[in-house]
C-alpha atoms as a PDB file:
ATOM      1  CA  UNK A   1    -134.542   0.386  11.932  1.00  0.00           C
ATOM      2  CA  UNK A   2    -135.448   0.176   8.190  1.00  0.00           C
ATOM      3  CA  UNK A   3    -132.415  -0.030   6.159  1.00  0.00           C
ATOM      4  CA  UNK A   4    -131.951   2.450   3.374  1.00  0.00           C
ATOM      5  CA  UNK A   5    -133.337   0.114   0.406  1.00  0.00           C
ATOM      6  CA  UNK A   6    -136.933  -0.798   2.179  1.00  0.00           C
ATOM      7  CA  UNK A   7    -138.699   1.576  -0.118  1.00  0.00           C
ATOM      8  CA  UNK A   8    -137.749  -1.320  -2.770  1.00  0.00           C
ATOM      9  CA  UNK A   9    -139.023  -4.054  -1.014  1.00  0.00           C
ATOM     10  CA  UNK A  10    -142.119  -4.415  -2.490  1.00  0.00           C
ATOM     11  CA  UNK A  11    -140.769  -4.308  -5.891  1.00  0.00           C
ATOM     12  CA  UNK A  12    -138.719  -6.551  -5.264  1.00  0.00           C
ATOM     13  CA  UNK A  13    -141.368  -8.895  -3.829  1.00  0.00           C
ATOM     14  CA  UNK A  14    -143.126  -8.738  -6.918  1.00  0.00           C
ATOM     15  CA  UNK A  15    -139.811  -9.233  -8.939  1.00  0.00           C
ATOM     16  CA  UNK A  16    -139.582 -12.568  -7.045  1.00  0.00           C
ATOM     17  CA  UNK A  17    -143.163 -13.697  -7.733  1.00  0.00           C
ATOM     18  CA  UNK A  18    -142.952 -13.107 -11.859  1.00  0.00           C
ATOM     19  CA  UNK A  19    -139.878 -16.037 -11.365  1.00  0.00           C
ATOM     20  CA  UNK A  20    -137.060 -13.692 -11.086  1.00  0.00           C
ATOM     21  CA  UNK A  21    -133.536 -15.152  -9.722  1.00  0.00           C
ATOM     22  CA  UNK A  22    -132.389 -13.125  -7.138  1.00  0.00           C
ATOM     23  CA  UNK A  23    -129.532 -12.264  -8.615  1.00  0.00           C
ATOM     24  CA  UNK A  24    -131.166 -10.495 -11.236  1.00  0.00           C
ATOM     25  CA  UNK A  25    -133.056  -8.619  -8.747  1.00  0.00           C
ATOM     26  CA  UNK A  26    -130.154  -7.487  -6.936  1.00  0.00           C
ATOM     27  CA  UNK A  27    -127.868  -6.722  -9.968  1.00  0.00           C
ATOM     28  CA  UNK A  28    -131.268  -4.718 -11.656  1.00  0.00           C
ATOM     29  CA  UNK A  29    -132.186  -2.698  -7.819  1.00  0.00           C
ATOM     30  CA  UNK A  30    -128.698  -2.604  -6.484  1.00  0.00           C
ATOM     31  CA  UNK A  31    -129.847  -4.459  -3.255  1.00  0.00           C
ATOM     32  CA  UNK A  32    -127.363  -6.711  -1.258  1.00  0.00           C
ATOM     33  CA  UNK A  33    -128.123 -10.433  -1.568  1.00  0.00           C
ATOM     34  CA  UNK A  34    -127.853 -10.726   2.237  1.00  0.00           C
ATOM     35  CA  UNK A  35    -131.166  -7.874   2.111  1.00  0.00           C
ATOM     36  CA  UNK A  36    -132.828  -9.881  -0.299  1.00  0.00           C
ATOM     37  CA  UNK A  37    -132.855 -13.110   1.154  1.00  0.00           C
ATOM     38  CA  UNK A  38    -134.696 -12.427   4.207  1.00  0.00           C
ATOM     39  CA  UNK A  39    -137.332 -10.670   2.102  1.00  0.00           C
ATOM     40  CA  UNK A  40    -137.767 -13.106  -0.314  1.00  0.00           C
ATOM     41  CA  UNK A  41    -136.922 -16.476   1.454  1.00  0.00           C
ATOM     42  CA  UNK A  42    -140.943 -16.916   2.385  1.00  0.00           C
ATOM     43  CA  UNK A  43    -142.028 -16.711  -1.161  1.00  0.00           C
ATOM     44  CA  UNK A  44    -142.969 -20.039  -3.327  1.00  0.00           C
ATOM     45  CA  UNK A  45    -142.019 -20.437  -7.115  1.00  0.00           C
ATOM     46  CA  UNK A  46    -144.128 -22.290  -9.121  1.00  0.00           C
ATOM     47  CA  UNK A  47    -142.318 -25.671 -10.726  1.00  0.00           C
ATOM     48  CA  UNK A  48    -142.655 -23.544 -13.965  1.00  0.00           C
ATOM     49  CA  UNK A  49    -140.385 -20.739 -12.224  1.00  0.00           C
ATOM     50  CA  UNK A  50    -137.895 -23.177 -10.642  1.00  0.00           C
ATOM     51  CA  UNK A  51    -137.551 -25.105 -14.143  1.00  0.00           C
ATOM     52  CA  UNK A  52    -136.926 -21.762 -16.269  1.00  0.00           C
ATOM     53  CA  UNK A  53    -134.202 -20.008 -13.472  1.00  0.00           C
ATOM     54  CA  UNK A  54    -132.390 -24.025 -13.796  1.00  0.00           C
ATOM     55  CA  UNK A  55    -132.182 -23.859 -17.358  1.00  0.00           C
ATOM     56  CA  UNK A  56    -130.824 -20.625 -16.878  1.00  0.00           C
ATOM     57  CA  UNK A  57    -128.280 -21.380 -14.369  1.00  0.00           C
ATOM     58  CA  UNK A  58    -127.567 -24.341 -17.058  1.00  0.00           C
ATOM     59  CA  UNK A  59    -127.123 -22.090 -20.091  1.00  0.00           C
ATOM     60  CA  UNK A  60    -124.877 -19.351 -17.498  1.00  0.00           C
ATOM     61  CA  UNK A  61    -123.203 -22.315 -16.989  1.00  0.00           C
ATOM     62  CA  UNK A  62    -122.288 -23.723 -20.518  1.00  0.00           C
ATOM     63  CA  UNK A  63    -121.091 -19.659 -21.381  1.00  0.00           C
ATOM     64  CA  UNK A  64    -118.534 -19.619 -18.785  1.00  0.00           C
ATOM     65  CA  UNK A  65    -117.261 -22.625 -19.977  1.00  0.00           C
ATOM     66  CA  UNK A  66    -117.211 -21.564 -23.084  1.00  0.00           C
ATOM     67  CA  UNK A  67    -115.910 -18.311 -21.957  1.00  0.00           C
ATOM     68  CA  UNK A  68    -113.350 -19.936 -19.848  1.00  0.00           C
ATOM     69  CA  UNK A  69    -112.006 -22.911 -22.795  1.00  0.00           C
ATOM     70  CA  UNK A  70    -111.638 -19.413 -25.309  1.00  0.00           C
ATOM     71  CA  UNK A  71    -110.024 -17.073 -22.119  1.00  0.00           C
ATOM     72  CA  UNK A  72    -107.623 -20.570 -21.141  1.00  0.00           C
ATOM     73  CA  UNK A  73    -106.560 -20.835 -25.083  1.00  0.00           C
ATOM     74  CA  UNK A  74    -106.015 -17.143 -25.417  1.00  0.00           C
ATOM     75  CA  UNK A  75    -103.224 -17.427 -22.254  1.00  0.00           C
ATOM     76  CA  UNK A  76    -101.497 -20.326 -24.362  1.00  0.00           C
ATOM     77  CA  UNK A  77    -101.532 -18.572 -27.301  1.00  0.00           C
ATOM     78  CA  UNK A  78     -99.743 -15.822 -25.590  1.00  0.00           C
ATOM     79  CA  UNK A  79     -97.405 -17.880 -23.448  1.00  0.00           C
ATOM     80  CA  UNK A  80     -96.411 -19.536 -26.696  1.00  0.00           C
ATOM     81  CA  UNK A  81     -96.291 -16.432 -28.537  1.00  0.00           C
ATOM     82  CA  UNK A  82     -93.845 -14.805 -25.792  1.00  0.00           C
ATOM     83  CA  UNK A  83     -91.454 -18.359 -26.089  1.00  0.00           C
ATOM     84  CA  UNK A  84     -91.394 -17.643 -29.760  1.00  0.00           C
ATOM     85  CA  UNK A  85     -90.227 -14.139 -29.230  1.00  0.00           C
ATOM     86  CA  UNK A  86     -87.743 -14.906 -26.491  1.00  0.00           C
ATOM     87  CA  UNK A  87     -86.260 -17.683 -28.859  1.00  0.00           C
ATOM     88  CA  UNK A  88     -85.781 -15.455 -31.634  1.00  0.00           C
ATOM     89  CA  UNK A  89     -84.290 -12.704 -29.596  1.00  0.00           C
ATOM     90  CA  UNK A  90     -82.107 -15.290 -28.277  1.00  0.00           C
ATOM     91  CA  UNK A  91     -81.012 -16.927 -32.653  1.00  0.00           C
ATOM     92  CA  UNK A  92     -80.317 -12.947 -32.898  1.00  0.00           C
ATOM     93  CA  UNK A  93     -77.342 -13.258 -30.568  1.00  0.00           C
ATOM     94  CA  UNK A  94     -76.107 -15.794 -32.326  1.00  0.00           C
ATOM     95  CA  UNK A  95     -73.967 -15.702 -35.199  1.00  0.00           C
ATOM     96  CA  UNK A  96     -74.514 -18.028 -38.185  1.00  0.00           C
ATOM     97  CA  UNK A  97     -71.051 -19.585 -38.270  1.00  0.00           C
ATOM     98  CA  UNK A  98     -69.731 -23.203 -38.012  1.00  0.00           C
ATOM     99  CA  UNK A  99     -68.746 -23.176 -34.917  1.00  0.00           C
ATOM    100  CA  UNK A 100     -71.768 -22.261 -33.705  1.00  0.00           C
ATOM    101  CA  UNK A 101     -73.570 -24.825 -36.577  1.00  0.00           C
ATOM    102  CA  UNK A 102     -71.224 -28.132 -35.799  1.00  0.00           C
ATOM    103  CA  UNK A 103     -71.898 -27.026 -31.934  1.00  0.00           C
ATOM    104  CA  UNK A 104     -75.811 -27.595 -32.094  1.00  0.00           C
ATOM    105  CA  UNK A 105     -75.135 -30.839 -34.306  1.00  0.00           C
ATOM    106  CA  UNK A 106     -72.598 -31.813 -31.472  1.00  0.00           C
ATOM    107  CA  UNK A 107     -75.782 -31.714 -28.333  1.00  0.00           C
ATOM    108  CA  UNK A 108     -78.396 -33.309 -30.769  1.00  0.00           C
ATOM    109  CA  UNK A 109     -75.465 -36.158 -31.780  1.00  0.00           C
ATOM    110  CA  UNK A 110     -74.631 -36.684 -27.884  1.00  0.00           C
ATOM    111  CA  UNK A 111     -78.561 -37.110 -26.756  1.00  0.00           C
ATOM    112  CA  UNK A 112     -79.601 -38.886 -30.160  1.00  0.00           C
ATOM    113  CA  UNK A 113     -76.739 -40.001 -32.313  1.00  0.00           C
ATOM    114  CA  UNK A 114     -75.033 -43.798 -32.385  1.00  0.00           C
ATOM    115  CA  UNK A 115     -72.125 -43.826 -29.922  1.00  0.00           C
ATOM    116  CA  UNK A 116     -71.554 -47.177 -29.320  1.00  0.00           C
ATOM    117  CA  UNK A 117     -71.374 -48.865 -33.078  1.00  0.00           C
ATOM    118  CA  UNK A 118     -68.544 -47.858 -34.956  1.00  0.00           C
ATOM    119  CA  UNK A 119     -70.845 -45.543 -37.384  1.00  0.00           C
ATOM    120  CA  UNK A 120     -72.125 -42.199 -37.306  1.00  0.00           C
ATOM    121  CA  UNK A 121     -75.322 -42.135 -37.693  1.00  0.00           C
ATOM    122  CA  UNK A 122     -79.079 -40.681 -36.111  1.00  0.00           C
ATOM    123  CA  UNK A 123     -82.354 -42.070 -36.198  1.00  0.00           C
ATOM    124  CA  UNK A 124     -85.358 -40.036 -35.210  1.00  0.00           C
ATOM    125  CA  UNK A 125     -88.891 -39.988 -35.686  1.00  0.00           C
ATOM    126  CA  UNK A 126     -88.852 -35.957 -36.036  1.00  0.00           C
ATOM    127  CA  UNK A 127     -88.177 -35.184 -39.583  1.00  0.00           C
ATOM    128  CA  UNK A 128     -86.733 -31.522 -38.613  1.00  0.00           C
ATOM    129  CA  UNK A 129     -83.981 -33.310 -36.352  1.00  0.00           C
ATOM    130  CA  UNK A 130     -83.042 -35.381 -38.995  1.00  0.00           C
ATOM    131  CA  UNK A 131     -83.274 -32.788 -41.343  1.00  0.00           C
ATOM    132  CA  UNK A 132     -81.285 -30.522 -39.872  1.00  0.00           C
ATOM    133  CA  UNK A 133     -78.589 -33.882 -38.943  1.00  0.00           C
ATOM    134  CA  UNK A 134     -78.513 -34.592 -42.570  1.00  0.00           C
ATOM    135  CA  UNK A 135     -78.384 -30.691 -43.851  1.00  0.00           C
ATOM    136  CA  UNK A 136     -74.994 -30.245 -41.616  1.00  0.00           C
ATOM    137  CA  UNK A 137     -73.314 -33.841 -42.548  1.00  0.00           C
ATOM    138  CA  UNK A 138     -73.550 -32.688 -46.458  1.00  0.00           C
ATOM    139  CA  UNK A 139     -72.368 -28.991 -46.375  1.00  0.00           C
ATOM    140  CA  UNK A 140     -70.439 -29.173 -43.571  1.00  0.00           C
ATOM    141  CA  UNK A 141     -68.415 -32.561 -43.355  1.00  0.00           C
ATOM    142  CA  UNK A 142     -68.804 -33.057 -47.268  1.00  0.00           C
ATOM    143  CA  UNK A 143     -70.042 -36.123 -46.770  1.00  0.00           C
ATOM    144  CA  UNK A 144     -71.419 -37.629 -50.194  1.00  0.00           C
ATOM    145  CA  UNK A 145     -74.958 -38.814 -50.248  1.00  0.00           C
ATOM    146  CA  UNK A 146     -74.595 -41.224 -51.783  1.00  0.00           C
ATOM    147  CA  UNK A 147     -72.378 -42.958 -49.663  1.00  0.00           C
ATOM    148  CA  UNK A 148     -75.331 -42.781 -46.940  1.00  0.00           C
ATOM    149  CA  UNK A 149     -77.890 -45.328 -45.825  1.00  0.00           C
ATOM    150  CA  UNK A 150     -81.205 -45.029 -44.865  1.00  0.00           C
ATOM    151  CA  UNK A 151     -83.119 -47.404 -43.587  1.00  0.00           C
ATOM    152  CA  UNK A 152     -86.663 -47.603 -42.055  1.00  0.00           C
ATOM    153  CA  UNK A 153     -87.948 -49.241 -39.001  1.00  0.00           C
ATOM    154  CA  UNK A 154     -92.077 -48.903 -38.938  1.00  0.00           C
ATOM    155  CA  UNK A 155     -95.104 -50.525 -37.584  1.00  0.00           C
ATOM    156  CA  UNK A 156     -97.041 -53.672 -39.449  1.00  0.00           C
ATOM    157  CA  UNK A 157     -99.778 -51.291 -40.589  1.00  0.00           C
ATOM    158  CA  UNK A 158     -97.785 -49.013 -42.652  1.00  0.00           C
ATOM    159  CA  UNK A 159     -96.912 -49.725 -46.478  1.00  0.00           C
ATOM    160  CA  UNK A 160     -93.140 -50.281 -46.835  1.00  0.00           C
ATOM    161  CA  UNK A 161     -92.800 -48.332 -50.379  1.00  0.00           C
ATOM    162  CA  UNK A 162     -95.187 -44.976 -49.079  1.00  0.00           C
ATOM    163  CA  UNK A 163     -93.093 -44.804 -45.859  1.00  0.00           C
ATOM    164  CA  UNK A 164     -90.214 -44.809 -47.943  1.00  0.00           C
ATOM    165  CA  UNK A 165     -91.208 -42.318 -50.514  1.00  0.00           C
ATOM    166  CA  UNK A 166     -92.114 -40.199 -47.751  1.00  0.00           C
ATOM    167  CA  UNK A 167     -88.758 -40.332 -46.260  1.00  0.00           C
ATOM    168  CA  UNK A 168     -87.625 -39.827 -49.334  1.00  0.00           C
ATOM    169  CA  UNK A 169     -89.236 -36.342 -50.064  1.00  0.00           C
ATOM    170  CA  UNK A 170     -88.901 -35.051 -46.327  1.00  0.00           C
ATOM    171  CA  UNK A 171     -85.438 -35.576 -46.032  1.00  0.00           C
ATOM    172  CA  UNK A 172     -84.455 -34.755 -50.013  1.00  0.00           C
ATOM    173  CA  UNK A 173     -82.852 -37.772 -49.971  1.00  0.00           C
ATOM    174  CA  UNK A 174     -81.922 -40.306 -53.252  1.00  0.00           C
ATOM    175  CA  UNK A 175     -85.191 -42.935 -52.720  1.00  0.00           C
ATOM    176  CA  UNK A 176     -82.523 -45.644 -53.963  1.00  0.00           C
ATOM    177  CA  UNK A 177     -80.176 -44.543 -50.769  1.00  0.00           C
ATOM    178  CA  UNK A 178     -82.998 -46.205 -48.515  1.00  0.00           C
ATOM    179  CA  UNK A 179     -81.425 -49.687 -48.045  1.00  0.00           C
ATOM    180  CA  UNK A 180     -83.485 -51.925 -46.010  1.00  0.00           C
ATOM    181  CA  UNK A 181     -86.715 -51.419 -43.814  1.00  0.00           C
ATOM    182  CA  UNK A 182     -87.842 -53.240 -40.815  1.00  0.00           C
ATOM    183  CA  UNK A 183     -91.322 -54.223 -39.794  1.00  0.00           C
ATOM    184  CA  UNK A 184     -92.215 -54.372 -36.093  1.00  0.00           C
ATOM    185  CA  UNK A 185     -94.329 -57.441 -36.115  1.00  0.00           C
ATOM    186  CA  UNK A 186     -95.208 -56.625 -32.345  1.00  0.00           C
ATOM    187  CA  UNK A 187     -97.597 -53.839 -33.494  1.00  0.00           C
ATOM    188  CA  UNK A 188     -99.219 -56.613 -35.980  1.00  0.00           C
ATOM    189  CA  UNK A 189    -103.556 -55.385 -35.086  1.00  0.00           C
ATOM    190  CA  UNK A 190    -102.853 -52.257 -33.378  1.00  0.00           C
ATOM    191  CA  UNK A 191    -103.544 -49.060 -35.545  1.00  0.00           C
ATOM    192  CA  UNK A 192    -100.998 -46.543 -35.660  1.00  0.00           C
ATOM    193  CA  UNK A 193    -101.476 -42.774 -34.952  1.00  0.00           C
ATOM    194  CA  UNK A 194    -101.797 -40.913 -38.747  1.00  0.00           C
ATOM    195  CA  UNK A 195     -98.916 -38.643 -37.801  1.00  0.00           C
ATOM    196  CA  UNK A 196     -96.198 -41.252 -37.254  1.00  0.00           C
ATOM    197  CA  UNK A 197     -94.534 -42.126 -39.949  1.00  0.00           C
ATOM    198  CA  UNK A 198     -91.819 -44.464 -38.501  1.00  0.00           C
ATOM    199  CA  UNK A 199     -88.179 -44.083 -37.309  1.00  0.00           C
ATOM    200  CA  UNK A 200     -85.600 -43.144 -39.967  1.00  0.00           C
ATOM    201  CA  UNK A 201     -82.511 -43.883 -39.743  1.00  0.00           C
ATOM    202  CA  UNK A 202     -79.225 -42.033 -41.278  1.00  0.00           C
ATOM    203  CA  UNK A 203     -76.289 -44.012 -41.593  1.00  0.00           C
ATOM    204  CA  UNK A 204     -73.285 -41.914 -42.746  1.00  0.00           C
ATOM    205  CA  UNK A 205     -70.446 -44.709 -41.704  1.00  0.00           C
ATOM    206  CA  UNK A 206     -67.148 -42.343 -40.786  1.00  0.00           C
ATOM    207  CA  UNK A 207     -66.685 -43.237 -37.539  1.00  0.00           C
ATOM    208  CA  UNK A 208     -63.913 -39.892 -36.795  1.00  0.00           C
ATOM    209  CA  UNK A 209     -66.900 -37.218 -37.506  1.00  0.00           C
ATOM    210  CA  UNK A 210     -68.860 -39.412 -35.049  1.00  0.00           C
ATOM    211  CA  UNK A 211     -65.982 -39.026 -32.682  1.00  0.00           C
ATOM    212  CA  UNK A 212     -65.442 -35.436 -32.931  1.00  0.00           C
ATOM    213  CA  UNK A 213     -68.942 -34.791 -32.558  1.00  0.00           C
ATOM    214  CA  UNK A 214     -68.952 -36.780 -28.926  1.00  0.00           C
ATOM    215  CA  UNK A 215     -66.262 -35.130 -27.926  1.00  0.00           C
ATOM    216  CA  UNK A 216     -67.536 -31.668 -28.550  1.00  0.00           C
ATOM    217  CA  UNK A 217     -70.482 -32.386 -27.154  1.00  0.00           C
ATOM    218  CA  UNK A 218     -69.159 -34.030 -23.964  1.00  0.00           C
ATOM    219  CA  UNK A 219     -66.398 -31.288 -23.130  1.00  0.00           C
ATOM    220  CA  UNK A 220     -68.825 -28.489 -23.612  1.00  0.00           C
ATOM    221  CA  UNK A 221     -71.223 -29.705 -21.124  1.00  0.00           C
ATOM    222  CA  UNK A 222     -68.344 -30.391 -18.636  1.00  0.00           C
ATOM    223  CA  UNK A 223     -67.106 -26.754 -19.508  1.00  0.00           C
ATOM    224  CA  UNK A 224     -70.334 -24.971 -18.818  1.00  0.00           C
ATOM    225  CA  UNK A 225     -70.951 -27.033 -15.274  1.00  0.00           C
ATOM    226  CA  UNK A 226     -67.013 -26.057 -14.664  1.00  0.00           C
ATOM    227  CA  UNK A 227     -67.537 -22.227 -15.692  1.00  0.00           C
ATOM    228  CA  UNK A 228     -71.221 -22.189 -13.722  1.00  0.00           C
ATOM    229  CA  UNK A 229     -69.371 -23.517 -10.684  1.00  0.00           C
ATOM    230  CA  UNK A 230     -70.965 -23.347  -7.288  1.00  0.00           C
END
């Protein structure tokens, strides 16, 4: 029994022999691969032939990579776009007040902050952590910045005085505030990434705001795992 595309076999014979790829014969006469192969599995390419379908199937190949790196980057764009939106619905909910302010200081200070040296102090590598450390220990504890050290621990391939000034300028701090800087001679012939520009410290001495902000810290956590229960 002939099946229902035979009156096509012959042009698709002849599709074959001008060194078309059977999948463009079956995508341009709507034949089923399974037909095609058992008409065309008899008939020879030339090396000609066989070279042009492989650089082809080389150049299909490189698009849907291509297509694949641009479809994989659009899905982080909009997984990352979606976590923006969720984080901002979620700072909506939450009013601007000093509670709320000295609470956030309280989680960074019990994951980052000195708790073992009579000071209170932070040292970071993030500029926006420090930052926002810094921001809160002027207008909220009315600490005086001038009565706060900064000091500088970077690698031997950075310049002392351009780490400092750029300390300086992130953190709008007095450049005369940064007291001391340490070199780690460890790294002495191993280059250092552009982007890292050291660890700052902030010293801010008063050991009770230090205190207060463990304490917060501590007895909130212990509160929520209470309140969340079993």
């Amino acid at each position: 029994m002939q099946s229902k595309w035979f009156h096509l076999r012959e042009k698709a014979i002849a599709l074959r022999k001008q060194g078309k790829s059977i999948r463009d014969i079956e995508i341009s006469l709507g034949i089923p691969r399974s037909t095609l192969s058992g008409w065309l599995k008899n008939i020879k390419l030339s090396t000609s032939q066989y070279k042009s379908l492989e650089k082809r199937g080389e150049n299909a190949l490189i698009k849907a990579r291509k297509k694949a790196i641009i479809w994989h980057n659009q899905q982080k764009t909009n997984r990352l776009k979606f976590a923006e939106d969720a984080a901002e619905k979620t700072l909506l909910k939450i009013s601007n007040n000093a509670e709320i302010i000295e609470l956030g200081l309280a989680l960074l200070y019990l994951g980052e902050g000195f708790k073992k040296s009579q000071r209170t102090g932070l040292g970071n590598s993030d500029p926006l952590l420090l930052k926002f450390f810094l921001k809160i220990m002027l207008h909220v504890y009315k600490i005086d910045i001038e009565k706060i050290r900064f000091e500088l621990h970077i690698r031997a391939d950075q310049n002392p005085e351009k780490m400092k000034k750029y300390w300086a300028k992130e953190l709008e701090a007095p450049l005369h505030r940064f007291k001391s800087i340490s070199i780690d001679k460890r790294t002495a012939g191993k280059a250092t990434y552009p982007d890292y520009k050291g660890v700052c410290v902030i010293d801010c001495g008063n050991i009770a705001v230090q205190r207060k902000l463990v304490y917060i810290g501590q007895k909130f956590c212990k509160k929520i795992i209470e309140n969340l229960g079993g």
